[in-house]
N, C-alpha and C. Protein backbone atom coordinates (compact mmCIF):
# COMPACT_ATOMS: atom_id res chain seq x y z
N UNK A 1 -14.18 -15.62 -6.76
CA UNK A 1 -13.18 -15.46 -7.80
C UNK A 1 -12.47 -16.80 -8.01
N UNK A 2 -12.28 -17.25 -9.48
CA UNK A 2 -11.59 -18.43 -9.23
C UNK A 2 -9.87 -17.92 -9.70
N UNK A 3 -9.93 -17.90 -8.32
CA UNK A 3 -8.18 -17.33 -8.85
C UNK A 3 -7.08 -17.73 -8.90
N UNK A 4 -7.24 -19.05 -9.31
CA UNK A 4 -6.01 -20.56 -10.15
C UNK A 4 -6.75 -20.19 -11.45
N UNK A 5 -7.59 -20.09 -12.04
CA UNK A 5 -7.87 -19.34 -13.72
C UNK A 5 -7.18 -18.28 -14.16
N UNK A 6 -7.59 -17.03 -13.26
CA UNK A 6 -7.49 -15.62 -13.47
C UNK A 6 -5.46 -15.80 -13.08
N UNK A 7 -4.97 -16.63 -12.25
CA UNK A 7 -3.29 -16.47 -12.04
C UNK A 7 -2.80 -16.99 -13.58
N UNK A 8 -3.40 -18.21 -13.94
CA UNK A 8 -3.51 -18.71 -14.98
C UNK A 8 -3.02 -18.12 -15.86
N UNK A 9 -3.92 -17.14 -16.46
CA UNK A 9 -4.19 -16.01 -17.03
C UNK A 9 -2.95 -15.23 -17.19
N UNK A 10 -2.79 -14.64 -15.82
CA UNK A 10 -2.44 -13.48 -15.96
C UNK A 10 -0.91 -13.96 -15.93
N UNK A 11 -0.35 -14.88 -15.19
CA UNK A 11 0.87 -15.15 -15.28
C UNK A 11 1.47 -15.98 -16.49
N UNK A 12 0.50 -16.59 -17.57
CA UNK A 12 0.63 -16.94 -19.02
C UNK A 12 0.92 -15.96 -19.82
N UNK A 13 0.63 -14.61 -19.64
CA UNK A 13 0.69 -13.33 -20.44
C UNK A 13 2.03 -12.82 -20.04
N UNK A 14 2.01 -12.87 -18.83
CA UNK A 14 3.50 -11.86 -18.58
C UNK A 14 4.90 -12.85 -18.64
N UNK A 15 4.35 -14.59 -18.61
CA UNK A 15 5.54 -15.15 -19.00
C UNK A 15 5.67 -15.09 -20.40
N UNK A 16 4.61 -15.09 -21.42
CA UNK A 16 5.46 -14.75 -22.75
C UNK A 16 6.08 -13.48 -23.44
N UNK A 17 5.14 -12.25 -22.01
CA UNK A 17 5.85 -11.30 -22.46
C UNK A 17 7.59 -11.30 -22.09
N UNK A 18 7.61 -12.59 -21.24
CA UNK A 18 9.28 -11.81 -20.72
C UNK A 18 9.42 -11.45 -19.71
N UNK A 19 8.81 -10.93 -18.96
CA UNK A 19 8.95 -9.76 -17.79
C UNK A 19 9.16 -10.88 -16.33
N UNK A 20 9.73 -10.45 -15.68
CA UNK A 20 9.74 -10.94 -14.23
C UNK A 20 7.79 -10.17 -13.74
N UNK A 21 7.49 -10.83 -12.80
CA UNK A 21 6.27 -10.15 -11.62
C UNK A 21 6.65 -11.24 -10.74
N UNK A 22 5.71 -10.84 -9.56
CA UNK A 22 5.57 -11.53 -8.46
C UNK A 22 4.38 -11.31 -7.70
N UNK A 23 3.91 -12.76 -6.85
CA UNK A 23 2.46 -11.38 -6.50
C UNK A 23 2.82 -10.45 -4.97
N UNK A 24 1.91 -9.90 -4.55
CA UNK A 24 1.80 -9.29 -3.52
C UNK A 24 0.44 -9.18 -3.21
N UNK A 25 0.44 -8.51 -2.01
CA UNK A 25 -1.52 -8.12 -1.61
C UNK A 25 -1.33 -9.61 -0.57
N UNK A 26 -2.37 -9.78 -0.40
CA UNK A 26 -2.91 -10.94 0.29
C UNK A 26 -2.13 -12.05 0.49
N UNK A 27 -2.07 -12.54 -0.66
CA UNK A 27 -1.43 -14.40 -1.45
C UNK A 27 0.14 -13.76 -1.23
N UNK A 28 0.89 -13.07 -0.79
CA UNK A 28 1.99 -12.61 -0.52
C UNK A 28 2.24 -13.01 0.91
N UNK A 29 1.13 -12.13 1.30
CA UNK A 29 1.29 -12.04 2.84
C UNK A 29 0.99 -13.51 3.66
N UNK A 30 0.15 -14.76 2.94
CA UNK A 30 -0.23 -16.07 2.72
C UNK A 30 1.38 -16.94 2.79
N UNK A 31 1.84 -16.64 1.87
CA UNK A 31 3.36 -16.85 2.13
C UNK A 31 4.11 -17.14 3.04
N UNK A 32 3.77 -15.98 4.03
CA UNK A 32 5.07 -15.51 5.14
C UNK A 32 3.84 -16.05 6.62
N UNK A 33 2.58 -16.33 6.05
CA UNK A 33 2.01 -16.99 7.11
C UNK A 33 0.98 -16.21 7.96
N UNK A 34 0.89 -15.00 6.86
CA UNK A 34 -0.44 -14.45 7.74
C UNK A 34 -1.72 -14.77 6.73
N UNK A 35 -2.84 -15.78 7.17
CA UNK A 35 -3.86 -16.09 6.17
C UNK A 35 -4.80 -14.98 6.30
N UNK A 36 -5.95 -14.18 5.38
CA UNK A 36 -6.59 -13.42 5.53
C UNK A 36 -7.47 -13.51 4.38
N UNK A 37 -9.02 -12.83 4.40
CA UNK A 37 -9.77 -13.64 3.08
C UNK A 37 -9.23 -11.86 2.41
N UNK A 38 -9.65 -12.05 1.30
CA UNK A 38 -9.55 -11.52 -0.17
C UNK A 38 -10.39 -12.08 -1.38
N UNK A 39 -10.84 -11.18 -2.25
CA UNK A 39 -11.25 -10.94 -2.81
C UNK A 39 -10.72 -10.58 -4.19
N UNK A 40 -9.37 -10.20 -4.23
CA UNK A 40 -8.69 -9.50 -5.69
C UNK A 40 -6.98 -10.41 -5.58
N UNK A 41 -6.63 -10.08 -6.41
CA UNK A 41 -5.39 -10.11 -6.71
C UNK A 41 -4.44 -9.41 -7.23
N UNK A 42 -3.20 -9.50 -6.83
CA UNK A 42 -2.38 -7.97 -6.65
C UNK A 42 -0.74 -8.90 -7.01
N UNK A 43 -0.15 -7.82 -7.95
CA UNK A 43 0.71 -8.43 -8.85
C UNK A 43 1.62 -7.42 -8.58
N UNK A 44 3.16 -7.24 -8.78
CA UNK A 44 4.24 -6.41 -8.90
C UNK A 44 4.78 -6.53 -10.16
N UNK A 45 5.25 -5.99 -11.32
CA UNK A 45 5.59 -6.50 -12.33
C UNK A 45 6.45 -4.94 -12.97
N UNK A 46 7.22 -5.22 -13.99
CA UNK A 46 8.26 -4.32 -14.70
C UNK A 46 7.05 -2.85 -15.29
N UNK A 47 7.56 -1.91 -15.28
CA UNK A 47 6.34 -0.99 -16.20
C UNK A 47 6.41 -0.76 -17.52
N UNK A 48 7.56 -1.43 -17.58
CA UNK A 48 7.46 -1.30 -19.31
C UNK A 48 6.51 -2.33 -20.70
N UNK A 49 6.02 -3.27 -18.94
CA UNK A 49 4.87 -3.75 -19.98
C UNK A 49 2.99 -3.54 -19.69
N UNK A 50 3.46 -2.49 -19.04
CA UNK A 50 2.14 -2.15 -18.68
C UNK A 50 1.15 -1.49 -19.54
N UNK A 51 1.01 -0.73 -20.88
CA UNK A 51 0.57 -0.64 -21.56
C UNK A 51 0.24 -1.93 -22.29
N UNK A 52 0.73 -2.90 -23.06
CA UNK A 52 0.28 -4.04 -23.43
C UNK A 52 -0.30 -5.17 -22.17
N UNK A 53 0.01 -5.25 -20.92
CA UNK A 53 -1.10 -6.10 -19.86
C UNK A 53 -2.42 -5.26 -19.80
N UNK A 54 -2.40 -3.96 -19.76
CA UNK A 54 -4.14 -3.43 -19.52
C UNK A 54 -4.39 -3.77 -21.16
N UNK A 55 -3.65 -3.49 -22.14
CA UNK A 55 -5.04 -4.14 -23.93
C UNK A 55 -4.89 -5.50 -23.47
N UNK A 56 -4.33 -6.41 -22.82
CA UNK A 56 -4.16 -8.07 -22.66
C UNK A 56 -5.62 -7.95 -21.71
N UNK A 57 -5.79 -7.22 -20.59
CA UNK A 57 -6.95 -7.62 -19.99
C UNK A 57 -8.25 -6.80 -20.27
N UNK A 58 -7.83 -5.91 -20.79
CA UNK A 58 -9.78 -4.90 -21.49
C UNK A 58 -9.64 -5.99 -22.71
N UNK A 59 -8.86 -7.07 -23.46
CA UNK A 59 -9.06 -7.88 -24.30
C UNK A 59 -10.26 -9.16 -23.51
N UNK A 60 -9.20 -9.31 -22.48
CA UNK A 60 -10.45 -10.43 -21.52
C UNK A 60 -11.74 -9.92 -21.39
N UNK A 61 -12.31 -8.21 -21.13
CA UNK A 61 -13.14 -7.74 -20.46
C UNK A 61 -12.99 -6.75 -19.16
N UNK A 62 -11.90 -6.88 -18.75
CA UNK A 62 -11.71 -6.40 -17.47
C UNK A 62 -11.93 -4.60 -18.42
N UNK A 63 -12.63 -4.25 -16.97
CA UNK A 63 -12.40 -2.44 -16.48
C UNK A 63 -11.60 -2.47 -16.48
N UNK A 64 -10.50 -1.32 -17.34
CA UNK A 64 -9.38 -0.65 -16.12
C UNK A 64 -10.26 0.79 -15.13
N UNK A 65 -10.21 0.62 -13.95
CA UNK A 65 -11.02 1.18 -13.03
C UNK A 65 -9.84 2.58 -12.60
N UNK A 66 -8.47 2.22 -12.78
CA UNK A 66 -7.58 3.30 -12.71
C UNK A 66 -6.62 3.09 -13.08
N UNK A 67 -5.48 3.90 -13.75
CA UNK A 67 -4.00 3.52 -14.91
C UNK A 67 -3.43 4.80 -14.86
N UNK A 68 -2.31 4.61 -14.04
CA UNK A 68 -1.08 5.79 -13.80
C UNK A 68 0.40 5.09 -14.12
N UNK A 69 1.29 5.40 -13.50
CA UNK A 69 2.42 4.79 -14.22
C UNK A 69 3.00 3.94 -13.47
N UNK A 70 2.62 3.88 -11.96
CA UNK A 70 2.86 2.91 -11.07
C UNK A 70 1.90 2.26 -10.48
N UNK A 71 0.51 2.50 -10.62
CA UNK A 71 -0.44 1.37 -10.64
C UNK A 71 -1.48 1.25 -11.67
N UNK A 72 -2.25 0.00 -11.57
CA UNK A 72 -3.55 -0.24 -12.46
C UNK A 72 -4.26 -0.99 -11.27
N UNK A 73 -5.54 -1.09 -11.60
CA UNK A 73 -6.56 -1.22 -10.65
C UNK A 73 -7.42 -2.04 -12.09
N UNK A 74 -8.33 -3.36 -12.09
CA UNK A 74 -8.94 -3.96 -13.47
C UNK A 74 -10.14 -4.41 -12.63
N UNK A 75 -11.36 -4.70 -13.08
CA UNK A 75 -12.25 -5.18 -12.66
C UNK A 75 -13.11 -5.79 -13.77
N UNK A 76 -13.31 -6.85 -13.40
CA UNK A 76 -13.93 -8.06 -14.45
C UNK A 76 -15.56 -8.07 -14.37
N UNK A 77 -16.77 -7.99 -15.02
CA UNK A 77 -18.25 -7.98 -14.80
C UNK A 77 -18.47 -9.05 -14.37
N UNK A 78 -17.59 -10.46 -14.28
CA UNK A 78 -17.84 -11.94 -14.06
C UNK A 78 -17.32 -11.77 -12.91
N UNK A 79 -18.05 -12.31 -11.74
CA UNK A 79 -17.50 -11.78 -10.46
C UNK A 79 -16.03 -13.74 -9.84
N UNK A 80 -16.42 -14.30 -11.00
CA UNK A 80 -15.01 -15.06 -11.11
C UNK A 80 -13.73 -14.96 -11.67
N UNK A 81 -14.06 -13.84 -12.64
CA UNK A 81 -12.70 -13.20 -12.71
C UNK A 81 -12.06 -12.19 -11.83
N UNK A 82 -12.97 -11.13 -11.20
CA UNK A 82 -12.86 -10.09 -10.04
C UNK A 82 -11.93 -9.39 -10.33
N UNK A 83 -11.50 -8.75 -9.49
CA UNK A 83 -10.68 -7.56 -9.51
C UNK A 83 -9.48 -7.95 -9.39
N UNK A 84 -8.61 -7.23 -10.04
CA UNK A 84 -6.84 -7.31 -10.24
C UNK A 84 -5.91 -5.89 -10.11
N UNK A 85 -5.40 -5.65 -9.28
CA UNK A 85 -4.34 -4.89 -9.44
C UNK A 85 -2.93 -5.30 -9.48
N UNK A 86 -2.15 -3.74 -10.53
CA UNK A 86 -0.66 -4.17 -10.27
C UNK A 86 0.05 -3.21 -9.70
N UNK A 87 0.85 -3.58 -9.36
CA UNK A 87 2.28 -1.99 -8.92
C UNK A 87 3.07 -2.19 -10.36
N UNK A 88 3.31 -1.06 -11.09
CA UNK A 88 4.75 -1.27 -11.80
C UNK A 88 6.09 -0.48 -11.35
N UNK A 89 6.97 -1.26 -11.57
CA UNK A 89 8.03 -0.89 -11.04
C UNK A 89 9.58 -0.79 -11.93
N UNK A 90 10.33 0.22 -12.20
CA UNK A 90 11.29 0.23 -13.13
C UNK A 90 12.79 0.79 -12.26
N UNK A 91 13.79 0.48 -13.08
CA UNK A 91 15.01 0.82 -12.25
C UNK A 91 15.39 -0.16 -11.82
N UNK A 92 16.57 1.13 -10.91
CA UNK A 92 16.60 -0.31 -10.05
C UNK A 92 15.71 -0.66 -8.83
N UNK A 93 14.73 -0.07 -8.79
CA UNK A 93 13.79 -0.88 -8.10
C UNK A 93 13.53 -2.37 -8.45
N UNK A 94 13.31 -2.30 -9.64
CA UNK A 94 12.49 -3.60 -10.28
C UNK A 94 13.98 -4.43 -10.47
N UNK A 95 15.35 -3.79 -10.24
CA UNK A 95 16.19 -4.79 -10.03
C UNK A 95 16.52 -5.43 -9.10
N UNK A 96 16.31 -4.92 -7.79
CA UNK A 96 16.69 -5.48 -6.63
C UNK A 96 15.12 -6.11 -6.01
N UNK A 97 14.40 -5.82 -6.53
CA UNK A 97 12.85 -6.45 -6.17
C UNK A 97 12.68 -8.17 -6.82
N UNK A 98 13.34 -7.99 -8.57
CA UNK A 98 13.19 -9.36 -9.02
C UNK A 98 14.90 -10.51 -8.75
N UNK A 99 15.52 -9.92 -8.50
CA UNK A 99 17.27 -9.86 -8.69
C UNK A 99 16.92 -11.19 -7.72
N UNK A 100 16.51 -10.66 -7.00
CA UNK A 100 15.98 -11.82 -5.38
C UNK A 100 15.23 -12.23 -4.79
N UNK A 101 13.61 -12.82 -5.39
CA UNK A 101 12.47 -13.14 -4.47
C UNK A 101 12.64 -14.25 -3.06
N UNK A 102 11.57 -13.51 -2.31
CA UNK A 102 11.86 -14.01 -1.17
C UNK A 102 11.41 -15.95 -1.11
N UNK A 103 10.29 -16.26 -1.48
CA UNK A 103 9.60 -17.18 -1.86
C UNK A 103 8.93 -17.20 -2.54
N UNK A 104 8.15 -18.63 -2.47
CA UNK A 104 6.91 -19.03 -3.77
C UNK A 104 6.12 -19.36 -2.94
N UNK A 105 4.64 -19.33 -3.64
CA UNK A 105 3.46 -19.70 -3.23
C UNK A 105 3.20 -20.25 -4.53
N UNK A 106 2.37 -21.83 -4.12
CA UNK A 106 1.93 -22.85 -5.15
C UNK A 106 0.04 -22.37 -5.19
N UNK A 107 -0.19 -21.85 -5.97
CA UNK A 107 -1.62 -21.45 -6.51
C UNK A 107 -2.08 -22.39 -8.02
N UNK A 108 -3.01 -22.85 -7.23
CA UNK A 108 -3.69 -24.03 -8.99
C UNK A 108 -2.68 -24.68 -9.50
N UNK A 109 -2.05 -24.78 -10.82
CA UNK A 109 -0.74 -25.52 -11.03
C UNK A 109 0.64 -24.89 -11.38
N UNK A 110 0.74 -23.46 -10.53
CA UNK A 110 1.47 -22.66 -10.78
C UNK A 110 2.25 -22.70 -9.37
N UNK A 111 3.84 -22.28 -9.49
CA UNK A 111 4.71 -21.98 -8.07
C UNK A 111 5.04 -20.69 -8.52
N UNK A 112 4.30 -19.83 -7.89
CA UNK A 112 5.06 -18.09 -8.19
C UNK A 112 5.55 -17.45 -7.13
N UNK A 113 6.36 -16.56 -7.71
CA UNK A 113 7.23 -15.29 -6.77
C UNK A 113 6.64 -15.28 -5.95
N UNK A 114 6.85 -14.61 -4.91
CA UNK A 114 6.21 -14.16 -3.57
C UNK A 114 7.83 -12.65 -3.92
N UNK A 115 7.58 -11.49 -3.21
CA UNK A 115 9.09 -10.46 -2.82
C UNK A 115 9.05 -10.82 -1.45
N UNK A 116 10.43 -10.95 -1.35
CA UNK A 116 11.27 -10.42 -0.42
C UNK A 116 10.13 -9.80 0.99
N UNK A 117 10.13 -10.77 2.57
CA UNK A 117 9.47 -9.86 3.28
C UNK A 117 10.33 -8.43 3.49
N UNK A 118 11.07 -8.06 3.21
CA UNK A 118 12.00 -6.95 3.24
C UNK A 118 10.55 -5.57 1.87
N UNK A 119 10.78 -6.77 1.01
CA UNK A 119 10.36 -5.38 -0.27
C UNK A 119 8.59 -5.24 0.26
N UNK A 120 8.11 -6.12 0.70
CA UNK A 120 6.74 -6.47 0.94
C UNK A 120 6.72 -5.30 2.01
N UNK A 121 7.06 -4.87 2.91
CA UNK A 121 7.33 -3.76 4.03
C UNK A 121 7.64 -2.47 3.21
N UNK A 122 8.57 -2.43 2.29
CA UNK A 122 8.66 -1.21 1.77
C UNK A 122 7.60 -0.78 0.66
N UNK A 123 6.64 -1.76 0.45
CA UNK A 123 5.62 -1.88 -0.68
C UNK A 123 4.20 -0.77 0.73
N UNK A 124 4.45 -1.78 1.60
CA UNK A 124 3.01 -1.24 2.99
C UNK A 124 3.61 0.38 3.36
N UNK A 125 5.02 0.39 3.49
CA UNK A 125 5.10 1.93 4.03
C UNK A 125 4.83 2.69 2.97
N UNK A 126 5.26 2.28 1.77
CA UNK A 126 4.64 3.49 0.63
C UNK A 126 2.97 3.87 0.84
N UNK A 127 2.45 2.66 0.80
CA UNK A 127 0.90 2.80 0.43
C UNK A 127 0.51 3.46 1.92
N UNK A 128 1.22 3.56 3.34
CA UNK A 128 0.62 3.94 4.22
C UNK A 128 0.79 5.73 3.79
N UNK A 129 2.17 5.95 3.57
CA UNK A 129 2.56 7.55 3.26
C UNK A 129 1.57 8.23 1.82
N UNK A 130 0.94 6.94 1.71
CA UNK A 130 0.35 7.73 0.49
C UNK A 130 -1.14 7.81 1.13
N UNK A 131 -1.82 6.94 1.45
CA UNK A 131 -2.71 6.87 1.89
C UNK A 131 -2.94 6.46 3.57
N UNK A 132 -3.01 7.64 4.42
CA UNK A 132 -2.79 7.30 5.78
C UNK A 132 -4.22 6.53 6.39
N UNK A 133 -5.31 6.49 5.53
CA UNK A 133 -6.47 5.67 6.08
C UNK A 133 -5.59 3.94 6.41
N UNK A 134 -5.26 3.05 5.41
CA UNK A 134 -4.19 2.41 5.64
C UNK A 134 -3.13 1.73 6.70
N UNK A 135 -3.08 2.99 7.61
CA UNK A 135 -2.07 2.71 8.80
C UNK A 135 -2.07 1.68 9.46
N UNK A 136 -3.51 1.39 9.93
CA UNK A 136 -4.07 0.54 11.36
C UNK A 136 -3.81 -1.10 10.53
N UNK A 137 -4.25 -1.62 9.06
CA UNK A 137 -4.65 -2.55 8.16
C UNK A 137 -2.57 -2.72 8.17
N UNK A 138 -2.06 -2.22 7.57
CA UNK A 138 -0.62 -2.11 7.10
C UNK A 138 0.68 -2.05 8.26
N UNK A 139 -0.01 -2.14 9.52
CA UNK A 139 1.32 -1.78 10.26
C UNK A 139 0.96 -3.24 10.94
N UNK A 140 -0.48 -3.75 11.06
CA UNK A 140 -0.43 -4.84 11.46
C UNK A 140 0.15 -5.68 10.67
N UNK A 141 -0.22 -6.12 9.22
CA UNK A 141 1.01 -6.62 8.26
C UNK A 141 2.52 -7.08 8.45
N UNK A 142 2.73 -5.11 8.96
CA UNK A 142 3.81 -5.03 9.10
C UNK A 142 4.79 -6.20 10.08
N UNK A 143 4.14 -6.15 11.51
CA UNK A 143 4.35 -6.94 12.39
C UNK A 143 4.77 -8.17 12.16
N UNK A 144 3.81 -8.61 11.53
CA UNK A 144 3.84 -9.82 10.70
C UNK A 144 5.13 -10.37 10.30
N UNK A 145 5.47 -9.53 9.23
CA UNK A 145 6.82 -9.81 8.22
C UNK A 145 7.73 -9.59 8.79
N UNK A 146 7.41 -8.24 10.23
CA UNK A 146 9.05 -8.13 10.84
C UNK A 146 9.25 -9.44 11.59
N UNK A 147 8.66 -10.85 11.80
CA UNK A 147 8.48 -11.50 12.47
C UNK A 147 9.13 -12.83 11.85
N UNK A 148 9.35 -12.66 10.44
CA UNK A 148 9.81 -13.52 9.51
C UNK A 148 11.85 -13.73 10.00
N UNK A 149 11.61 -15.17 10.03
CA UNK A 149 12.87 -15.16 9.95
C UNK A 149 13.97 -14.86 9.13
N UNK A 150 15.02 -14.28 9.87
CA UNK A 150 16.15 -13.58 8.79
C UNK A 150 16.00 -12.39 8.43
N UNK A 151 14.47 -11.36 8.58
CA UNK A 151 14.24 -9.95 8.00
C UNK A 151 15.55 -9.22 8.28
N UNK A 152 15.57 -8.51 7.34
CA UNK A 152 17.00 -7.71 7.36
C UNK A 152 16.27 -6.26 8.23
N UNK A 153 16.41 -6.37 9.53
CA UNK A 153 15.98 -5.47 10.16
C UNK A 153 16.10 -3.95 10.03
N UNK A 154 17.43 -3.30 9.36
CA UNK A 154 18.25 -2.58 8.81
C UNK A 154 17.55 -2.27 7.73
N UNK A 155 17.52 -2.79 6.70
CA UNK A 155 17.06 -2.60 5.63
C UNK A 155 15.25 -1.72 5.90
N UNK A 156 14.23 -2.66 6.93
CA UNK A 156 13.26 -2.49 6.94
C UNK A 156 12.98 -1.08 7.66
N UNK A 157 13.95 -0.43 8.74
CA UNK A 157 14.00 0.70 9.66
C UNK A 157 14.19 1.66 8.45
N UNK A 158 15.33 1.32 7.68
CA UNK A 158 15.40 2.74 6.24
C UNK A 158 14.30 2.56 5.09
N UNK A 159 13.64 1.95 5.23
CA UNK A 159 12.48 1.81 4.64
C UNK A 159 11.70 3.37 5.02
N UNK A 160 11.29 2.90 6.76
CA UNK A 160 10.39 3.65 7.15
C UNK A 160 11.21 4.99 7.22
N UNK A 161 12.55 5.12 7.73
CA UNK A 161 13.14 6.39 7.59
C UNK A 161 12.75 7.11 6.29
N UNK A 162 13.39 6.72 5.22
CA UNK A 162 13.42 7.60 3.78
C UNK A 162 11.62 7.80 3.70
N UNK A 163 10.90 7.19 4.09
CA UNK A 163 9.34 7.87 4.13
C UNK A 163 9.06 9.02 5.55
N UNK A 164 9.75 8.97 5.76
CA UNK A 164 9.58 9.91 7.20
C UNK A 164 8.94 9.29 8.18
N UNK A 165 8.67 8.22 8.62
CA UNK A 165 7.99 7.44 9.74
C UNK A 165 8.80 6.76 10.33
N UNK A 166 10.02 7.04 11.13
CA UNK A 166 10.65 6.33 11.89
C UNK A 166 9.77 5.92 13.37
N UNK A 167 9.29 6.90 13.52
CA UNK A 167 8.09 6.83 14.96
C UNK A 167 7.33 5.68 14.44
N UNK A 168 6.74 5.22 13.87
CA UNK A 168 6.08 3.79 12.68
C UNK A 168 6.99 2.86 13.50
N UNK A 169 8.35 2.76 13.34
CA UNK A 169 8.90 1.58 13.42
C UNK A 169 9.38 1.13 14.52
N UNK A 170 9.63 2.47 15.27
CA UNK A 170 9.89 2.27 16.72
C UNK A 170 8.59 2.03 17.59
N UNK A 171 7.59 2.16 17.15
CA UNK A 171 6.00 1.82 17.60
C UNK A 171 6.01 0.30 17.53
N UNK A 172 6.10 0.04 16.32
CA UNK A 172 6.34 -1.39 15.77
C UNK A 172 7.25 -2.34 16.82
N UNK A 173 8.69 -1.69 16.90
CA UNK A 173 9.41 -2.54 17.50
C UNK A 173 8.94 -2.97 18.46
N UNK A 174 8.82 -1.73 19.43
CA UNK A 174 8.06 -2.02 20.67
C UNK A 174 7.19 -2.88 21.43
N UNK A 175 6.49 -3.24 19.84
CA UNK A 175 5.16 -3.73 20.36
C UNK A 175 5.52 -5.42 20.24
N UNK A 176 6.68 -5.71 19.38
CA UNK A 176 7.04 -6.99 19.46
C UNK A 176 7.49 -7.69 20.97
């Protein structure tokens, strides 16, 4: 995948739409210092422009492979464009998610968002409560970011509380 094109791309579209994003997935977690290979790219962005980014990318070619109201899933036949997903996010979610990114990551000739290792944790416990295959891939992550200096430790424990996995975090702690 050449994915200084495809960021290119995709972050040229959503800056003229306006919208705050940031990425996440992988090149997030790259950020905070855990390197890992990948294959796709994974975006956070407002949902109110998510109907016009999937006609912006079935315009490029991309599949949309799946489109609900909080994710899209795109897949390109050029295996250099590859696969793209986003989270959308509205409220005040998407206020306290863009209000404050944690860092940037410099990709091709771009410096973009990185969230908050705080929101990046509450992004892994969702996807674990949704999908428990997940757990083993996402709690190691987890480790990771709780490891970041300054994590608002507080913040990251009611994360896992309001999903019902406090046992998650006290596993976690532990193991630090």
């Amino acid at each position: 995948m050449d994915f200084a094109r495809v960021i290119d791309a995709v972050a040229g579209f959503l800056e003229r739409e306006n919208v705050p994003f940031a990425l996440v997935g992988a090149f997030a977690l790259h950020a905070y210092g855990l390197s890992r290979a990948t294959s796709d790219l994974d975006f956070v962005t407002e949902s109110d422009v998510r109907e016009r980014l999937i006609a912006f990318l079935e315009s490029l070619g991309y599949e949309t492979l799946h489109a609900s109201s909080g994710y899209s899933n795109h897949l390109h036949p050029n295996a250099a464009k590859g696969r793209l997903d986003f989270i959308y996010v509205a409220g005040e979610t998407s206020r306290r998610l863009f209000s404050a990114p944690g860092t940037t990551l410099r990709l091709g000739g771009r410096e973009l968002p990185v969230p908050r290792a705080e929101h990046l944790v509450a992004m892994k416990v969702h996807a674990m409560k949704s999908d428990p295959e997940r757990v083993f891939q996402d709690m190691a992550d987890i480790r990771v970011l709780l490891r970041v200096p300054g994590i608002d430790q507080d913040e990251v424990r009611g994360y896992f509380e309001r999903a019902g996995m406090e046992d998650r975090y006290i596993e976690l702690k532990r193991s630090l």
